[in-house]
PDB file of N, CA and C in Angstrom:
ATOM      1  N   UNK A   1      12.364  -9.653  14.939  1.00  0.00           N
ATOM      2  CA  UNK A   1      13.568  -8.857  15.055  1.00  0.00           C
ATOM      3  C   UNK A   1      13.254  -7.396  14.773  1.00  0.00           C
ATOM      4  N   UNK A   2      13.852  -6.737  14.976  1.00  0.00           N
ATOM      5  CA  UNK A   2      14.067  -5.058  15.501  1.00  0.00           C
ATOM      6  C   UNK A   2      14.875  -5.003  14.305  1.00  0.00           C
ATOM      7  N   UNK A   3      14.042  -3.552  13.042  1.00  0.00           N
ATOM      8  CA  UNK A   3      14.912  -3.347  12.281  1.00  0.00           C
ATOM      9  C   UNK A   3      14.802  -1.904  11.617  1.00  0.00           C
ATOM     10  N   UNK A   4      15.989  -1.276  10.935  1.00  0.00           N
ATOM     11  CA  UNK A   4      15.578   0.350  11.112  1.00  0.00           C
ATOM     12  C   UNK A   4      15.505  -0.030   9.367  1.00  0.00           C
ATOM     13  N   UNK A   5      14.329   0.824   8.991  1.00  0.00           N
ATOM     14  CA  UNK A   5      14.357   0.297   7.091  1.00  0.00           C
ATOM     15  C   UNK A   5      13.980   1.358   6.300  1.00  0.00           C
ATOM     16  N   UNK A   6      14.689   1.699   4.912  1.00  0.00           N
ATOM     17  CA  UNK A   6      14.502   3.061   4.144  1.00  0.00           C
ATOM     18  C   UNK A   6      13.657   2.754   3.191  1.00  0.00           C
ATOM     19  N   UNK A   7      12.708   2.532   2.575  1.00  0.00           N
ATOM     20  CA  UNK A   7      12.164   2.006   1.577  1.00  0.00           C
ATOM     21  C   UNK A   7      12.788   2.534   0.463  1.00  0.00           C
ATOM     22  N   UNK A   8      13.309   1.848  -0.450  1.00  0.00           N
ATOM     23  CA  UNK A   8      13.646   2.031  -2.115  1.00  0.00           C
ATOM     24  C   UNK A   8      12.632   2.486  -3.317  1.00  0.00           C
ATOM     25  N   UNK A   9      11.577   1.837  -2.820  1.00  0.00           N
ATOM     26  CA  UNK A   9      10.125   2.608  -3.461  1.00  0.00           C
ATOM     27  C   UNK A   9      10.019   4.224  -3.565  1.00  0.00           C
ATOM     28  N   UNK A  10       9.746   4.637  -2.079  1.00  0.00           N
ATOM     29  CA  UNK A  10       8.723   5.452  -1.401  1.00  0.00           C
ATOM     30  C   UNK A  10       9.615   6.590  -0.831  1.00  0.00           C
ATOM     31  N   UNK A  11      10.734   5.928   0.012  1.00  0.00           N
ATOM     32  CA  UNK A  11      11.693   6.790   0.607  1.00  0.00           C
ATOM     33  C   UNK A  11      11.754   7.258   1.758  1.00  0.00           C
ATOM     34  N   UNK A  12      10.439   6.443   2.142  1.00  0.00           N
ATOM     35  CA  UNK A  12      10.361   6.878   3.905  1.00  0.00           C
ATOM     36  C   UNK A  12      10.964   5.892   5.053  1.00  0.00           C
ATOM     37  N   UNK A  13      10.940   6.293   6.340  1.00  0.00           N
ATOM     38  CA  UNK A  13      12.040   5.415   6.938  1.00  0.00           C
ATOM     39  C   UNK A  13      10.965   4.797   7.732  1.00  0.00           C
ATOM     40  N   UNK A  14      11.389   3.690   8.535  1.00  0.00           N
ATOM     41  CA  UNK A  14      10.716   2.903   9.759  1.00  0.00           C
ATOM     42  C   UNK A  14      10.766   2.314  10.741  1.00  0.00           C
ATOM     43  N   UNK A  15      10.786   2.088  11.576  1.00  0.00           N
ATOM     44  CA  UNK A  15      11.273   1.023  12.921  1.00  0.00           C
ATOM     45  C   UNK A  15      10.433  -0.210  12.846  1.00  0.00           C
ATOM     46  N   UNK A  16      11.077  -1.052  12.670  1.00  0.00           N
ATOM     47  CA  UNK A  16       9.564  -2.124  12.326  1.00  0.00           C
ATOM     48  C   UNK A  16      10.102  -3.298  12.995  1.00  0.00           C
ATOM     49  N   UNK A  17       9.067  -4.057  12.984  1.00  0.00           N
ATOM     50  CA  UNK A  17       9.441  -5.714  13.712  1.00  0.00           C
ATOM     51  C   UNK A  17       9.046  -6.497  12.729  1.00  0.00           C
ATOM     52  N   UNK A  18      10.042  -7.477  12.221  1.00  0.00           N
ATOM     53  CA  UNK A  18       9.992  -8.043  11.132  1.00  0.00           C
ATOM     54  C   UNK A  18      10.074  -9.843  11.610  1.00  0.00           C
ATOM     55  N   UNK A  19       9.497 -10.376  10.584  1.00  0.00           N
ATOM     56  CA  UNK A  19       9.875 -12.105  10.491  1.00  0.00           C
ATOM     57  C   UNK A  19       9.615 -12.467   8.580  1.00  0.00           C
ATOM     58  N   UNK A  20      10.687 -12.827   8.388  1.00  0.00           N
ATOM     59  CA  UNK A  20      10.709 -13.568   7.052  1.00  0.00           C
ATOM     60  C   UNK A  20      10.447 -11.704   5.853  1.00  0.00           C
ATOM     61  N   UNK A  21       9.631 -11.965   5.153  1.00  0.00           N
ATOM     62  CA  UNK A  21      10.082 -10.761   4.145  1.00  0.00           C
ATOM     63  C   UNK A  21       9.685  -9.511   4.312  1.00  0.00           C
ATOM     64  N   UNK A  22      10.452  -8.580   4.596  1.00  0.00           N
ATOM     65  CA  UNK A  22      10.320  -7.113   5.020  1.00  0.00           C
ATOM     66  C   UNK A  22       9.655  -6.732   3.573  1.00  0.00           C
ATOM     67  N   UNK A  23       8.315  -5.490   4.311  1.00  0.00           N
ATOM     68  CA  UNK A  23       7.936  -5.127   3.128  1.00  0.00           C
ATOM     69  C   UNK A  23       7.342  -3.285   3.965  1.00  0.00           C
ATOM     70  N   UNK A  24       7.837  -2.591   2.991  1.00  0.00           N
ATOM     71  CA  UNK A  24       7.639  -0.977   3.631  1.00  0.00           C
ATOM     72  C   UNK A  24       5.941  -0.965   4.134  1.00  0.00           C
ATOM     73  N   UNK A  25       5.676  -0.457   5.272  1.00  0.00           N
ATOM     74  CA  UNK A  25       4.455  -0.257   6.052  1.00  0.00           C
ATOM     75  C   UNK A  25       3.621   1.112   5.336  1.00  0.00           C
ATOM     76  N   UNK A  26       4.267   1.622   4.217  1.00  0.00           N
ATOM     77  CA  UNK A  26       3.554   2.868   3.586  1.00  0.00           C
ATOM     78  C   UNK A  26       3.154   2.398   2.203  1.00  0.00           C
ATOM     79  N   UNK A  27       4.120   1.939   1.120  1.00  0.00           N
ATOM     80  CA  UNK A  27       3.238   1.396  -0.467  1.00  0.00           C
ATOM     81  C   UNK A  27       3.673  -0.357  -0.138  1.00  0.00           C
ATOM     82  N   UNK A  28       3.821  -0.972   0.651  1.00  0.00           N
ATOM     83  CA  UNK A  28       3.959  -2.173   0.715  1.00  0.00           C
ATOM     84  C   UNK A  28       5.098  -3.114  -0.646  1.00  0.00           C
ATOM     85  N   UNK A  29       5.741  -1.964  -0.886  1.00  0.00           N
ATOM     86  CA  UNK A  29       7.040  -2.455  -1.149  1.00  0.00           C
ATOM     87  C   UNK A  29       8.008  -3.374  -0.783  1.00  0.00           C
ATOM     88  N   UNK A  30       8.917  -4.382  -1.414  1.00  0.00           N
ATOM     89  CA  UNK A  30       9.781  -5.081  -0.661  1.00  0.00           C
ATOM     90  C   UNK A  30      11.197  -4.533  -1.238  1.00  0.00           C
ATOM     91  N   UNK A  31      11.268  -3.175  -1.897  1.00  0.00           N
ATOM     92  CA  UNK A  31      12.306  -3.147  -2.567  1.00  0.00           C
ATOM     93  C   UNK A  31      13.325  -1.924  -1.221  1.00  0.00           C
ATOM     94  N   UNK A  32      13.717  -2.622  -0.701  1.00  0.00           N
ATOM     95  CA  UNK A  32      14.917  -1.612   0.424  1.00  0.00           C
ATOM     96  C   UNK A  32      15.797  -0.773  -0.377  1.00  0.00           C
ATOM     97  N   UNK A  33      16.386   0.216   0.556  1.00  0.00           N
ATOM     98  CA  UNK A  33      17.273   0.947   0.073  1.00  0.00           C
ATOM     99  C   UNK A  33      18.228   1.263   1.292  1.00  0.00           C
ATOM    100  N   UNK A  34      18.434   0.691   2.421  1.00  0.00           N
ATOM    101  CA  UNK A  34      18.952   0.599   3.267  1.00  0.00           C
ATOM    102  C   UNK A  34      18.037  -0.225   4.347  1.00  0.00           C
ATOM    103  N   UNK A  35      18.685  -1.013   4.788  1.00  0.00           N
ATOM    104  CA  UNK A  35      18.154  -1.583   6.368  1.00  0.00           C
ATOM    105  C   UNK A  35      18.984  -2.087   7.130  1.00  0.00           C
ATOM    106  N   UNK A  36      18.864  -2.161   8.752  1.00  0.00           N
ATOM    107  CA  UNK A  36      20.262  -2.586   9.763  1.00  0.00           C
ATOM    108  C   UNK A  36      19.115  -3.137  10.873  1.00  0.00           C
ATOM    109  N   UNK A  37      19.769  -4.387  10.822  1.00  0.00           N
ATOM    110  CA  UNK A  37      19.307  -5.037  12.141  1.00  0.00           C
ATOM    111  C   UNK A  37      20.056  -5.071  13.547  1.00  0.00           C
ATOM    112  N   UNK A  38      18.905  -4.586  14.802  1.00  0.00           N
ATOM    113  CA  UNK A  38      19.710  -3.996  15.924  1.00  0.00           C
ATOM    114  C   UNK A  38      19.047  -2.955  16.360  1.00  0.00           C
ATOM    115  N   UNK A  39      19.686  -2.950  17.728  1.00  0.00           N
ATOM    116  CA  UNK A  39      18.746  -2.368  18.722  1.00  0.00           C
ATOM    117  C   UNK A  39      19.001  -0.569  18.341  1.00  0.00           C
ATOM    118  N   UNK A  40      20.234  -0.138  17.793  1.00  0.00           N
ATOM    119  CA  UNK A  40      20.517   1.361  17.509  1.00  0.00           C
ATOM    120  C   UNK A  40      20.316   1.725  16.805  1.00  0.00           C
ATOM    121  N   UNK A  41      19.627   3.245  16.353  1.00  0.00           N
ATOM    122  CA  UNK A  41      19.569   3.602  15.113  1.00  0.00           C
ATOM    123  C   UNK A  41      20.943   3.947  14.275  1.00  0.00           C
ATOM    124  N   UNK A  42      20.782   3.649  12.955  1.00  0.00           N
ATOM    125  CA  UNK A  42      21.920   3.965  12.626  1.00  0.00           C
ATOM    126  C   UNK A  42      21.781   5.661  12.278  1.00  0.00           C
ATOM    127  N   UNK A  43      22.751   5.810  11.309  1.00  0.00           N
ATOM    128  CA  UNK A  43      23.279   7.610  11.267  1.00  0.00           C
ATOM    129  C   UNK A  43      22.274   7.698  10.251  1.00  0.00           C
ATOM    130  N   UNK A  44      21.962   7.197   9.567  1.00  0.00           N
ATOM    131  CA  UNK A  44      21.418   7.546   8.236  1.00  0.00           C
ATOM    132  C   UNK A  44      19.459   7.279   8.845  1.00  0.00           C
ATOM    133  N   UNK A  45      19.684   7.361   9.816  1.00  0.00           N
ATOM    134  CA  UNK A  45      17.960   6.952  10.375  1.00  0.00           C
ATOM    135  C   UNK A  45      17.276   8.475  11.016  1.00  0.00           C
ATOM    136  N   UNK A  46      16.401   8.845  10.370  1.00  0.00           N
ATOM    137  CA  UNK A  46      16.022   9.734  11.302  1.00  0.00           C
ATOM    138  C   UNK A  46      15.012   8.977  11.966  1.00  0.00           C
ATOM    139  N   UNK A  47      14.093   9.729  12.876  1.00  0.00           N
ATOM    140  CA  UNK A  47      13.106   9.017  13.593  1.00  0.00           C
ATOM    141  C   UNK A  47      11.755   9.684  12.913  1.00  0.00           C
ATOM    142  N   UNK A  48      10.890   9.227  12.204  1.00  0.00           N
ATOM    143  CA  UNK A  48       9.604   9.201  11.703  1.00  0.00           C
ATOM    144  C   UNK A  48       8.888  10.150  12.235  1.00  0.00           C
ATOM    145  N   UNK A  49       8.119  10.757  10.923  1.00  0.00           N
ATOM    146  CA  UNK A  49       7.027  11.904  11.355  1.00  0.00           C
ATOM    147  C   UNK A  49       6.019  11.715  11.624  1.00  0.00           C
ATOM    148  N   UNK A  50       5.266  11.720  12.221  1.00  0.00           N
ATOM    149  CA  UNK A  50       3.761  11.394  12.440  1.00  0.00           C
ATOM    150  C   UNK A  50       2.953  11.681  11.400  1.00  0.00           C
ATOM    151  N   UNK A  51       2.368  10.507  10.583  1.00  0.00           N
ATOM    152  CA  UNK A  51       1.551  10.831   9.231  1.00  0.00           C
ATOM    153  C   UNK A  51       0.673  11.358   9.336  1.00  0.00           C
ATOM    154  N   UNK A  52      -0.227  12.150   8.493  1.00  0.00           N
ATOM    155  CA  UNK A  52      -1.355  12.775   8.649  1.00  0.00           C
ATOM    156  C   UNK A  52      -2.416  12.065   7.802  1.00  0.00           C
ATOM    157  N   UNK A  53      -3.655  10.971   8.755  1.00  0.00           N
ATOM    158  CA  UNK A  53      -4.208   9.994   8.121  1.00  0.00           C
ATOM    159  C   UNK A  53      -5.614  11.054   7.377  1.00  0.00           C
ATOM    160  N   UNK A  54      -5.438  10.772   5.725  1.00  0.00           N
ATOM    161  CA  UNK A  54      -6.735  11.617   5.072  1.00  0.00           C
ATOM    162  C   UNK A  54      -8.109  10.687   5.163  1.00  0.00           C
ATOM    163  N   UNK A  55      -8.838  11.641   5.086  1.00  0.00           N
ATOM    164  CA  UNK A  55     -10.379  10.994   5.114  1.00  0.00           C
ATOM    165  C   UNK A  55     -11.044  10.787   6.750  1.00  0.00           C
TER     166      UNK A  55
END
């Protein structure tokens, strides 16, 4: 499933495809702070920055 997710940890947002326990794709957190399942973003979603990978 298609899901838009805020991490409660970390604070960053995501578009992710999920099955069984969502866990943030940045500190591998499972603690949410918003998530909505569905094809639209919601209002509170921006769309993700392109990380800058170190090393």
């Amino acid at each position: 499933m298609k899901a838009y997710f805020m991490c409660g940890s970390c604070g960053k947002q995501v578009q992710i495809e999920f099955e069984g326990t969502i866990r943030c794709p940045h500190c591998k957190s499972t603690k949410t702070k918003h998530i909505l399942v569905g094809s639209r973003p919601p209002a509170w979603f921006k769309q993700p920055q392109q990380e800058v990978k170190n090393g």
